[in-house]
PDB file of N, CA and C in Angstrom:
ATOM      1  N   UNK A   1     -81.003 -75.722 -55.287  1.00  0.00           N
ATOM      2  CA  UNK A   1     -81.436 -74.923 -56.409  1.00  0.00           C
ATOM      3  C   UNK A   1     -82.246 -73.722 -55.932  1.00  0.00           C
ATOM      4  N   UNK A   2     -83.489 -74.148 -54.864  1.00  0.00           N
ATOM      5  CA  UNK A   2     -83.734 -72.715 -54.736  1.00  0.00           C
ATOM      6  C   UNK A   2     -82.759 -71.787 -53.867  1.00  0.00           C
ATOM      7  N   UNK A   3     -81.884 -71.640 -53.051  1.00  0.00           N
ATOM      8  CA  UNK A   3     -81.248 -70.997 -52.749  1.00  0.00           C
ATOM      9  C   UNK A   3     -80.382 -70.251 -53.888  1.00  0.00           C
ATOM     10  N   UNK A   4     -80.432 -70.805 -55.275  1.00  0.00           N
ATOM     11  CA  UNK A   4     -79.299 -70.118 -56.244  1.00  0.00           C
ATOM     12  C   UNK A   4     -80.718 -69.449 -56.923  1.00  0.00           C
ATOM     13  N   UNK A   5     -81.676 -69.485 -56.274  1.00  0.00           N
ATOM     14  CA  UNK A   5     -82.972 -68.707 -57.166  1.00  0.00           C
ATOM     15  C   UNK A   5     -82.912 -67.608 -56.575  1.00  0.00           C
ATOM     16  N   UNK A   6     -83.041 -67.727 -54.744  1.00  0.00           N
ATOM     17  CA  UNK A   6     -82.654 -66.451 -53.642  1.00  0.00           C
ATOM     18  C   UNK A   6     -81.865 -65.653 -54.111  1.00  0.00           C
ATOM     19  N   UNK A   7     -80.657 -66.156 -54.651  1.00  0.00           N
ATOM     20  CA  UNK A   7     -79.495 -65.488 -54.401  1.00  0.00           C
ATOM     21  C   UNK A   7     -79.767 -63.665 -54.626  1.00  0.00           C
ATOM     22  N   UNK A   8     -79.119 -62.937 -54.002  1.00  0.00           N
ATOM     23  CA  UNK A   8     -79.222 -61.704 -54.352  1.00  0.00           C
ATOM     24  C   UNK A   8     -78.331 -60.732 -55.525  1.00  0.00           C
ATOM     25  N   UNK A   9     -78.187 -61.606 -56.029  1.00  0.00           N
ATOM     26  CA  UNK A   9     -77.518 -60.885 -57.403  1.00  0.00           C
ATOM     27  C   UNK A   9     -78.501 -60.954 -58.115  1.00  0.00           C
ATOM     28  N   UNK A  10     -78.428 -59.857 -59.431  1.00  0.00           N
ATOM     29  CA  UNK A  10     -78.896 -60.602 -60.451  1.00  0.00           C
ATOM     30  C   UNK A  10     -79.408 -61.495 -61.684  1.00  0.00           C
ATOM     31  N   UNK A  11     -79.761 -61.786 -62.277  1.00  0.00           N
ATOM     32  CA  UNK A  11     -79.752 -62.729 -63.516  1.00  0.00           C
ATOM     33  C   UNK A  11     -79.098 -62.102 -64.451  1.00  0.00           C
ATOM     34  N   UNK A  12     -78.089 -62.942 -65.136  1.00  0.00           N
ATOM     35  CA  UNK A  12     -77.630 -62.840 -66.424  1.00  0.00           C
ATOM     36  C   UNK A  12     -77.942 -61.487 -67.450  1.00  0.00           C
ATOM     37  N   UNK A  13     -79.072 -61.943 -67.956  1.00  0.00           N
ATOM     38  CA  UNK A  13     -79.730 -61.207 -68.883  1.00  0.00           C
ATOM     39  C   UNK A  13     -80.249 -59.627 -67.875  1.00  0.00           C
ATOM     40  N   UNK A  14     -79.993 -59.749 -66.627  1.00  0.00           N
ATOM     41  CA  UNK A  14     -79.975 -58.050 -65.900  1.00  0.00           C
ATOM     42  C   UNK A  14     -78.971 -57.252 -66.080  1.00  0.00           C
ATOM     43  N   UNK A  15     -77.843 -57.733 -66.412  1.00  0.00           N
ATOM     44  CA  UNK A  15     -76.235 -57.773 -65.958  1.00  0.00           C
ATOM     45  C   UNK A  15     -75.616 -56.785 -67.082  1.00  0.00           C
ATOM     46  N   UNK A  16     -75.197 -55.521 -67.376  1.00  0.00           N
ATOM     47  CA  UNK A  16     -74.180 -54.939 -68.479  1.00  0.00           C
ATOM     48  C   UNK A  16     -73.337 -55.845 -68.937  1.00  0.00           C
ATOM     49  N   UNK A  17     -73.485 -55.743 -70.573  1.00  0.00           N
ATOM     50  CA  UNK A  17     -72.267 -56.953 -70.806  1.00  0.00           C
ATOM     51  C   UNK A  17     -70.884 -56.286 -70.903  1.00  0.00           C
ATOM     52  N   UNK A  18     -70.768 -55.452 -70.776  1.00  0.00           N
ATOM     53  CA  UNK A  18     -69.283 -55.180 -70.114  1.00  0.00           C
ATOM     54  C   UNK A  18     -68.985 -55.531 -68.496  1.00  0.00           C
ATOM     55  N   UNK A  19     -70.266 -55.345 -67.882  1.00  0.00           N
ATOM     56  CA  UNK A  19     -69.781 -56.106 -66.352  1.00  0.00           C
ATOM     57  C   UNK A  19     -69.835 -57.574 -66.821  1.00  0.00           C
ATOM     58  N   UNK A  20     -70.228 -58.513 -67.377  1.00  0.00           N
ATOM     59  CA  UNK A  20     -70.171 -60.095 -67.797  1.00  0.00           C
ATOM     60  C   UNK A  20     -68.722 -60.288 -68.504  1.00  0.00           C
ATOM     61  N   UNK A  21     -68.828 -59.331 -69.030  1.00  0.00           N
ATOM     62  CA  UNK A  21     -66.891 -59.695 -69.833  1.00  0.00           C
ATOM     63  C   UNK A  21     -66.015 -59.350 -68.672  1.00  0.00           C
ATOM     64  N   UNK A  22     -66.248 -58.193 -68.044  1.00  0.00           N
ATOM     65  CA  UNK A  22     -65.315 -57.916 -66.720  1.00  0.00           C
ATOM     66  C   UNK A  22     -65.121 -59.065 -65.734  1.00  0.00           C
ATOM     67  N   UNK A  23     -66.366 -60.285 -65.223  1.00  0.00           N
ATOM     68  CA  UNK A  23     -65.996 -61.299 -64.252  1.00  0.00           C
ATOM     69  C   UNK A  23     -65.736 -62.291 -64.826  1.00  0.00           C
ATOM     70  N   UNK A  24     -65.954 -62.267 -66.622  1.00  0.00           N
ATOM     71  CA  UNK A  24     -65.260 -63.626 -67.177  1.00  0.00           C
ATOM     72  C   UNK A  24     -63.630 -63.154 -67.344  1.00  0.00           C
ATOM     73  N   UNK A  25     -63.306 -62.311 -67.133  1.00  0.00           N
ATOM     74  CA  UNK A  25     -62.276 -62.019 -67.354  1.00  0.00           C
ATOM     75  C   UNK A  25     -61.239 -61.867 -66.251  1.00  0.00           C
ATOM     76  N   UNK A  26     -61.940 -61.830 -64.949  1.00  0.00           N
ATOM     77  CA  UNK A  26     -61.393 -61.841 -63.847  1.00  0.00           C
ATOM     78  C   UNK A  26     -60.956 -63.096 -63.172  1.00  0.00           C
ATOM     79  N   UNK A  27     -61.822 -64.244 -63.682  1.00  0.00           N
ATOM     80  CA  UNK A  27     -61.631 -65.351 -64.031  1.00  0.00           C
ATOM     81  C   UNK A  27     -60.279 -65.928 -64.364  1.00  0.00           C
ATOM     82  N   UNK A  28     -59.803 -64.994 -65.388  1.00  0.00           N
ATOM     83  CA  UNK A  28     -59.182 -65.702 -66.092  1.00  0.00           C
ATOM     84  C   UNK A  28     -57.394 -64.600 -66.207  1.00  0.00           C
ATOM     85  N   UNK A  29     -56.828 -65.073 -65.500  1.00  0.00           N
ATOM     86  CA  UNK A  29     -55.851 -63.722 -65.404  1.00  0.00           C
ATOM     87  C   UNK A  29     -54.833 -63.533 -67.098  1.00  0.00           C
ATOM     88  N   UNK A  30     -54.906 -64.613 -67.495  1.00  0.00           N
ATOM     89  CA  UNK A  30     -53.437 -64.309 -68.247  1.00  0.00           C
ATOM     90  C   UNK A  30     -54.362 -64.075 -69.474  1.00  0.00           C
ATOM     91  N   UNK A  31     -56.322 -63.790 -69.709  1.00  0.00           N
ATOM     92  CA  UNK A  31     -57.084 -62.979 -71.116  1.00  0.00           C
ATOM     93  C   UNK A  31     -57.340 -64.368 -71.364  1.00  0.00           C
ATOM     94  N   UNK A  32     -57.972 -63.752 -72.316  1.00  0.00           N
ATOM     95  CA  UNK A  32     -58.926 -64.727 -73.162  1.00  0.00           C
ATOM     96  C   UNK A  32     -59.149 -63.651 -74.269  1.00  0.00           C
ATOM     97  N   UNK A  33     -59.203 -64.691 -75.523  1.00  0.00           N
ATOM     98  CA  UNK A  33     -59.924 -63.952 -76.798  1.00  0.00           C
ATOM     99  C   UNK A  33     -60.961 -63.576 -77.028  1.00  0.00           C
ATOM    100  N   UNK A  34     -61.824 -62.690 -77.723  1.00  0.00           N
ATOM    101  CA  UNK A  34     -63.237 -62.191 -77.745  1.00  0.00           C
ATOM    102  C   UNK A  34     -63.981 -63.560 -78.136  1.00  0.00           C
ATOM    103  N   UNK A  35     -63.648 -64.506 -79.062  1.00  0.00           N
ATOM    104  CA  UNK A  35     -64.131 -65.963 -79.378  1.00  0.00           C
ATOM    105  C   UNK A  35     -64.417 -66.765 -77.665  1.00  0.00           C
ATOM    106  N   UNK A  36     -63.368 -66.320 -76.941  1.00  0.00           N
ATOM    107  CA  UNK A  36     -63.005 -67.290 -75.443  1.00  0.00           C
ATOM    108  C   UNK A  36     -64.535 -66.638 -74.982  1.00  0.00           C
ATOM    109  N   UNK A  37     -64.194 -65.370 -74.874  1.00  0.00           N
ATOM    110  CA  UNK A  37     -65.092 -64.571 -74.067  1.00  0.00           C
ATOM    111  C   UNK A  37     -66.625 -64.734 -74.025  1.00  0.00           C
ATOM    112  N   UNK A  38     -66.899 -64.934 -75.533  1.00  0.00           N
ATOM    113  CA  UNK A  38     -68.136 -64.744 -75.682  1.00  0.00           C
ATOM    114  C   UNK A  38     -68.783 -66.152 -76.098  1.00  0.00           C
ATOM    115  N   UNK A  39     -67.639 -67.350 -75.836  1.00  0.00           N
ATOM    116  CA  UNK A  39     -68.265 -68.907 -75.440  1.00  0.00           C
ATOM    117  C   UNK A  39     -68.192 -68.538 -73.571  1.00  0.00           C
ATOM    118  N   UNK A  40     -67.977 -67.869 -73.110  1.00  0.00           N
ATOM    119  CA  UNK A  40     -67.980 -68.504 -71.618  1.00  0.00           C
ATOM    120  C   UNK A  40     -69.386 -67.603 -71.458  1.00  0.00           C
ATOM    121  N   UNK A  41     -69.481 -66.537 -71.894  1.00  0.00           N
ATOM    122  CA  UNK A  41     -70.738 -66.126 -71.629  1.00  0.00           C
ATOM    123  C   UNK A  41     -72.364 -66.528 -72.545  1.00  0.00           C
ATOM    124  N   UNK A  42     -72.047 -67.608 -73.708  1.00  0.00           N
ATOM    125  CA  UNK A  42     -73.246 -68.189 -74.162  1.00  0.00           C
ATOM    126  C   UNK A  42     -73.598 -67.345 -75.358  1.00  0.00           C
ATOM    127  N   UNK A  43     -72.624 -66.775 -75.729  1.00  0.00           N
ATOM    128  CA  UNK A  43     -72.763 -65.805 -76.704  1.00  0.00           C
ATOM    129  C   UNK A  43     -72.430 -65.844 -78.318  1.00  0.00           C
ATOM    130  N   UNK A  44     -73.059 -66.048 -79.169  1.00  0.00           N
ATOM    131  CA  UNK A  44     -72.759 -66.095 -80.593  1.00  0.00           C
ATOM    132  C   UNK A  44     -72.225 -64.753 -81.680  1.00  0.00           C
ATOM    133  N   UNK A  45     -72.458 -63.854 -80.785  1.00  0.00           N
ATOM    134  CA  UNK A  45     -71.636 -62.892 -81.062  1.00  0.00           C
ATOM    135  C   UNK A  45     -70.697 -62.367 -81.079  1.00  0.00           C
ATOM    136  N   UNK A  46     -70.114 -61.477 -82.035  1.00  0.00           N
ATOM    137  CA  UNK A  46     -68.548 -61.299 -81.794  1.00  0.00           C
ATOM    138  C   UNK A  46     -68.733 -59.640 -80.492  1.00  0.00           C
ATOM    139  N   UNK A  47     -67.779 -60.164 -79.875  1.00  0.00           N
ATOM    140  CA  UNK A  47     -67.461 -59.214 -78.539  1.00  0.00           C
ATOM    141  C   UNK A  47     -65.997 -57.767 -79.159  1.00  0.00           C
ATOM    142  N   UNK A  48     -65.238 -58.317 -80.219  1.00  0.00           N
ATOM    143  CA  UNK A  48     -64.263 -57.501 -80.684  1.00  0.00           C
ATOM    144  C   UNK A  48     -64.730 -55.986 -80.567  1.00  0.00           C
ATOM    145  N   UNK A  49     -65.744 -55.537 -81.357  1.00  0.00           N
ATOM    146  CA  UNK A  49     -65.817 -54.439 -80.897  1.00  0.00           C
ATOM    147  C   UNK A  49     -66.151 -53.682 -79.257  1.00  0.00           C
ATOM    148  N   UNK A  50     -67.000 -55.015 -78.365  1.00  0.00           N
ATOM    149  CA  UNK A  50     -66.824 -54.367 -77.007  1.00  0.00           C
ATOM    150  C   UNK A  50     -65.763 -54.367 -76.849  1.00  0.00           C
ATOM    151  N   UNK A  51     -65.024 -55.359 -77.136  1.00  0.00           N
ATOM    152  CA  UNK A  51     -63.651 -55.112 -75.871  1.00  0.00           C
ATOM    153  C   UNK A  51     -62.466 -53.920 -76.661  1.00  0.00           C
ATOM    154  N   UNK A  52     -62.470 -53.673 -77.970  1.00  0.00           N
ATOM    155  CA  UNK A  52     -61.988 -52.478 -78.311  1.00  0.00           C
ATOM    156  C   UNK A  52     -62.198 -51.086 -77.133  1.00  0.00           C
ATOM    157  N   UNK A  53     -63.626 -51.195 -77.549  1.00  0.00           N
ATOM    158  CA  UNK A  53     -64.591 -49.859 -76.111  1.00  0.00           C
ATOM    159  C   UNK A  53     -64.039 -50.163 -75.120  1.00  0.00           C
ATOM    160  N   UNK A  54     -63.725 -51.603 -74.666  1.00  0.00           N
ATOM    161  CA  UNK A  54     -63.119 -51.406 -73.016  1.00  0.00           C
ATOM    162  C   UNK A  54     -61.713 -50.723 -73.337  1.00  0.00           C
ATOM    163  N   UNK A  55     -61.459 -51.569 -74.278  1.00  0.00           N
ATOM    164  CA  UNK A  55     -59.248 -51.154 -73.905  1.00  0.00           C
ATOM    165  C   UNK A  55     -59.372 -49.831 -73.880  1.00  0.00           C
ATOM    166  N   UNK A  56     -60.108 -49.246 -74.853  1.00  0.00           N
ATOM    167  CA  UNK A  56     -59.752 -47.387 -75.096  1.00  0.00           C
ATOM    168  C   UNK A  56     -60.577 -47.038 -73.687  1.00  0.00           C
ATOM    169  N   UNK A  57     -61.348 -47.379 -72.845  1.00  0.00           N
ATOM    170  CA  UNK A  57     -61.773 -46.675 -71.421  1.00  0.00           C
ATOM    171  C   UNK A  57     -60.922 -47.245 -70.511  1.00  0.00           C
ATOM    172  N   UNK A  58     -59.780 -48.299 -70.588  1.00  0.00           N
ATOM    173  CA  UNK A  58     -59.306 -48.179 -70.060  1.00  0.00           C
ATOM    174  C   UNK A  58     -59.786 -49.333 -68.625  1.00  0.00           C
ATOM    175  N   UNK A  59     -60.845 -50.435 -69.189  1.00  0.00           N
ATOM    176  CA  UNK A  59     -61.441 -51.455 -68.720  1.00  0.00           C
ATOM    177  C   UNK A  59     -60.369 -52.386 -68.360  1.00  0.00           C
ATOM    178  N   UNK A  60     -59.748 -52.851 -69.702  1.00  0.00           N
ATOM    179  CA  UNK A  60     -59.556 -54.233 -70.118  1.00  0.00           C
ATOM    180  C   UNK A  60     -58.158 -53.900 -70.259  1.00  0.00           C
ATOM    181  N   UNK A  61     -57.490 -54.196 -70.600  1.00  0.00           N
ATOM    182  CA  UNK A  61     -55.664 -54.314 -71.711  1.00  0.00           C
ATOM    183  C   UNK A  61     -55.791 -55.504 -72.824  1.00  0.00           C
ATOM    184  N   UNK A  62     -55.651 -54.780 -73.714  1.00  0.00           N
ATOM    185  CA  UNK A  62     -55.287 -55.771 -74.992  1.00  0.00           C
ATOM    186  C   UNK A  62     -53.748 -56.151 -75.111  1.00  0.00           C
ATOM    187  N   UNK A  63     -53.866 -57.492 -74.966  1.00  0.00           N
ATOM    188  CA  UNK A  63     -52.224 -57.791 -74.997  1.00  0.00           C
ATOM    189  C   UNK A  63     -51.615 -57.713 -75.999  1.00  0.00           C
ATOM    190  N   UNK A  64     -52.304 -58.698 -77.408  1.00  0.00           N
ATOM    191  CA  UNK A  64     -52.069 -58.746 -78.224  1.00  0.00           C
ATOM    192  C   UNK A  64     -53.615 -58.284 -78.779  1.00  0.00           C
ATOM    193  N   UNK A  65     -53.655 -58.566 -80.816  1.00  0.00           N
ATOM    194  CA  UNK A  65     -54.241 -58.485 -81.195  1.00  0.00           C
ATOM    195  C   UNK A  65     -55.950 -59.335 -81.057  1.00  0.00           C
ATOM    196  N   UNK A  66     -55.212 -60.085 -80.572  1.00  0.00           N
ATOM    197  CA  UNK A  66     -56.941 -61.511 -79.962  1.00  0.00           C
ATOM    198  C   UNK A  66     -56.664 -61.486 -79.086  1.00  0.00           C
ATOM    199  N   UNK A  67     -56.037 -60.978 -77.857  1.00  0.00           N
ATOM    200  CA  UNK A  67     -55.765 -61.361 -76.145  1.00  0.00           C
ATOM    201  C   UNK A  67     -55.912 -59.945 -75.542  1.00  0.00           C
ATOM    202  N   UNK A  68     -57.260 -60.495 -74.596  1.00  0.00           N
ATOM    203  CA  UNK A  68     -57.828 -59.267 -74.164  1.00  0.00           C
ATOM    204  C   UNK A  68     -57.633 -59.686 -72.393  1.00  0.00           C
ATOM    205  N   UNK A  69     -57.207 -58.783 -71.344  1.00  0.00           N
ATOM    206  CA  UNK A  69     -57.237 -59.183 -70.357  1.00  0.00           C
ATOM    207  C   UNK A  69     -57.443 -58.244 -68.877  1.00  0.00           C
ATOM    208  N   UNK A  70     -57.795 -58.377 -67.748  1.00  0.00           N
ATOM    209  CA  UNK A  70     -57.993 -56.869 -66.966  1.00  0.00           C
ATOM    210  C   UNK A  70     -56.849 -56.022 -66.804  1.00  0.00           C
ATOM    211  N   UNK A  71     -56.913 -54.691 -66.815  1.00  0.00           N
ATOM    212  CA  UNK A  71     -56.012 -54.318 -66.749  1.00  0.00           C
ATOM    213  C   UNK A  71     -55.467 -54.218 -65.093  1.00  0.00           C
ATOM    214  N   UNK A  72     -54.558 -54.920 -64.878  1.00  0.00           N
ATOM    215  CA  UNK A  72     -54.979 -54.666 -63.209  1.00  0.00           C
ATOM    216  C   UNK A  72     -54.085 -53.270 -62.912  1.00  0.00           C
ATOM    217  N   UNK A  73     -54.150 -52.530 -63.557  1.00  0.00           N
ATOM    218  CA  UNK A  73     -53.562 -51.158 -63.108  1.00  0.00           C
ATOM    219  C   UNK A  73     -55.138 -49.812 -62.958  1.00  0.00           C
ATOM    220  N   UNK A  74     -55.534 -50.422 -64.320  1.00  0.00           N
ATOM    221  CA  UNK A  74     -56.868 -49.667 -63.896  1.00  0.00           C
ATOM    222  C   UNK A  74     -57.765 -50.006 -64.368  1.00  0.00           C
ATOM    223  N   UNK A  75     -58.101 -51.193 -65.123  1.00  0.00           N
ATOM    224  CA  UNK A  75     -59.027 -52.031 -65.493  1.00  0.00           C
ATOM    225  C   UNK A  75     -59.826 -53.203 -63.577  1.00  0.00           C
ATOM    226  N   UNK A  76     -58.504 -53.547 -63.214  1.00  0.00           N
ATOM    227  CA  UNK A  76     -58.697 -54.057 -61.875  1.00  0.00           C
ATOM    228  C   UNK A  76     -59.877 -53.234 -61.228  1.00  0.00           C
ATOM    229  N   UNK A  77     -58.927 -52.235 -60.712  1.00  0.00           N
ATOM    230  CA  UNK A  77     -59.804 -51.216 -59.473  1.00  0.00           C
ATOM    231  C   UNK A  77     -61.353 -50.684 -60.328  1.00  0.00           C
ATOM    232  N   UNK A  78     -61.575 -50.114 -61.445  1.00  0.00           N
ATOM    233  CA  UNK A  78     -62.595 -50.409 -61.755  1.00  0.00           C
ATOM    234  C   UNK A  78     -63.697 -51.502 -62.043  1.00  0.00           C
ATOM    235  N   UNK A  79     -63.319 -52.654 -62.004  1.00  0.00           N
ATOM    236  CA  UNK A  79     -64.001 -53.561 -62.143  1.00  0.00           C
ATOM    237  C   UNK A  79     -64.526 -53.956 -60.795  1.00  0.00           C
ATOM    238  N   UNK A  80     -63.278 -53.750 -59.330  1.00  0.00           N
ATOM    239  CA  UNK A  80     -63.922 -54.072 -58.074  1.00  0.00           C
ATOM    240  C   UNK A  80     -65.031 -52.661 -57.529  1.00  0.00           C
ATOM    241  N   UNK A  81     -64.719 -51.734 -58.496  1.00  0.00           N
ATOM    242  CA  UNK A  81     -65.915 -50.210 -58.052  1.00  0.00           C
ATOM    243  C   UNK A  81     -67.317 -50.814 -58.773  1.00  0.00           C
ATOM    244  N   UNK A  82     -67.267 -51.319 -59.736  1.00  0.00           N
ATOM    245  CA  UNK A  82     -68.459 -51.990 -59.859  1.00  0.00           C
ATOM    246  C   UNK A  82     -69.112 -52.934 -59.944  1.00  0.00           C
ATOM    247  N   UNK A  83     -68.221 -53.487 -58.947  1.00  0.00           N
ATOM    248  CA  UNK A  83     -69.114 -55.113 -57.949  1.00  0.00           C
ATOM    249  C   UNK A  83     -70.041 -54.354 -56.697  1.00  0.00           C
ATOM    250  N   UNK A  84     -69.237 -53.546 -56.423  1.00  0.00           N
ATOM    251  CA  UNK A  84     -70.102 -52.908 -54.908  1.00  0.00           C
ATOM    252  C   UNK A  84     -71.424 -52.355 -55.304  1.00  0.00           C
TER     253      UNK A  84
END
C-alpha cells in the first residue's frame, strides 16, 4: 500500500476528466456507454455531454448513439500525447 501512495502519478481527483474517460476507455476497446463510463470512474453523473465534447474534438468516436469509444485514428495518438 505504501508504494501505491509513492506512486508518481497523480490522484484521481488531480486528473482532467476527459483524461479519466480517455484511460477508461482505453481499457476498453470495443466503448462503453456514458452510464459504463461514469460507473468505472465512481461517478453519478451523466458524462453524455463530455463525451459529445470529445467526439466533436475528435477525442473519442461515437459508434452509435450510447457507444462511445477511442478513436484510434486520432482519438488514439492523442490520448498517448497526453500520458507523456
Amino acid at each position: 500500500m505504501d508504494a501505491w501512495l509513492a506512486a508518481p502519478w497523480p490522484a484521481p481527483e488531480q486528473v482532467p476528466l476527459r483524461q479519466q474517460v480517455l484511460w477508461v476507455l482505453a481499457q476498453h476497446p470495443a466503448g462503453l456507454t456514458p452510464g459504463e463510463i461514469a460507473s468505472q470512474l465512481g461517478l453519478t453523473t451523466s458524462l453524455t455531454r463530455v463525451l459529445r465534447t470529445m467526439a466533436h474534438a475528435g477525442l473519442v468516436q461515437r459508434v452509435t448513439a450510447e457507444l462511445y469509444r477511442l478513436d484510434a485514428h486520432r482519438g488514439g495518438d492523442r490520448y498517448h500525447a497526453l500520458e507523456a
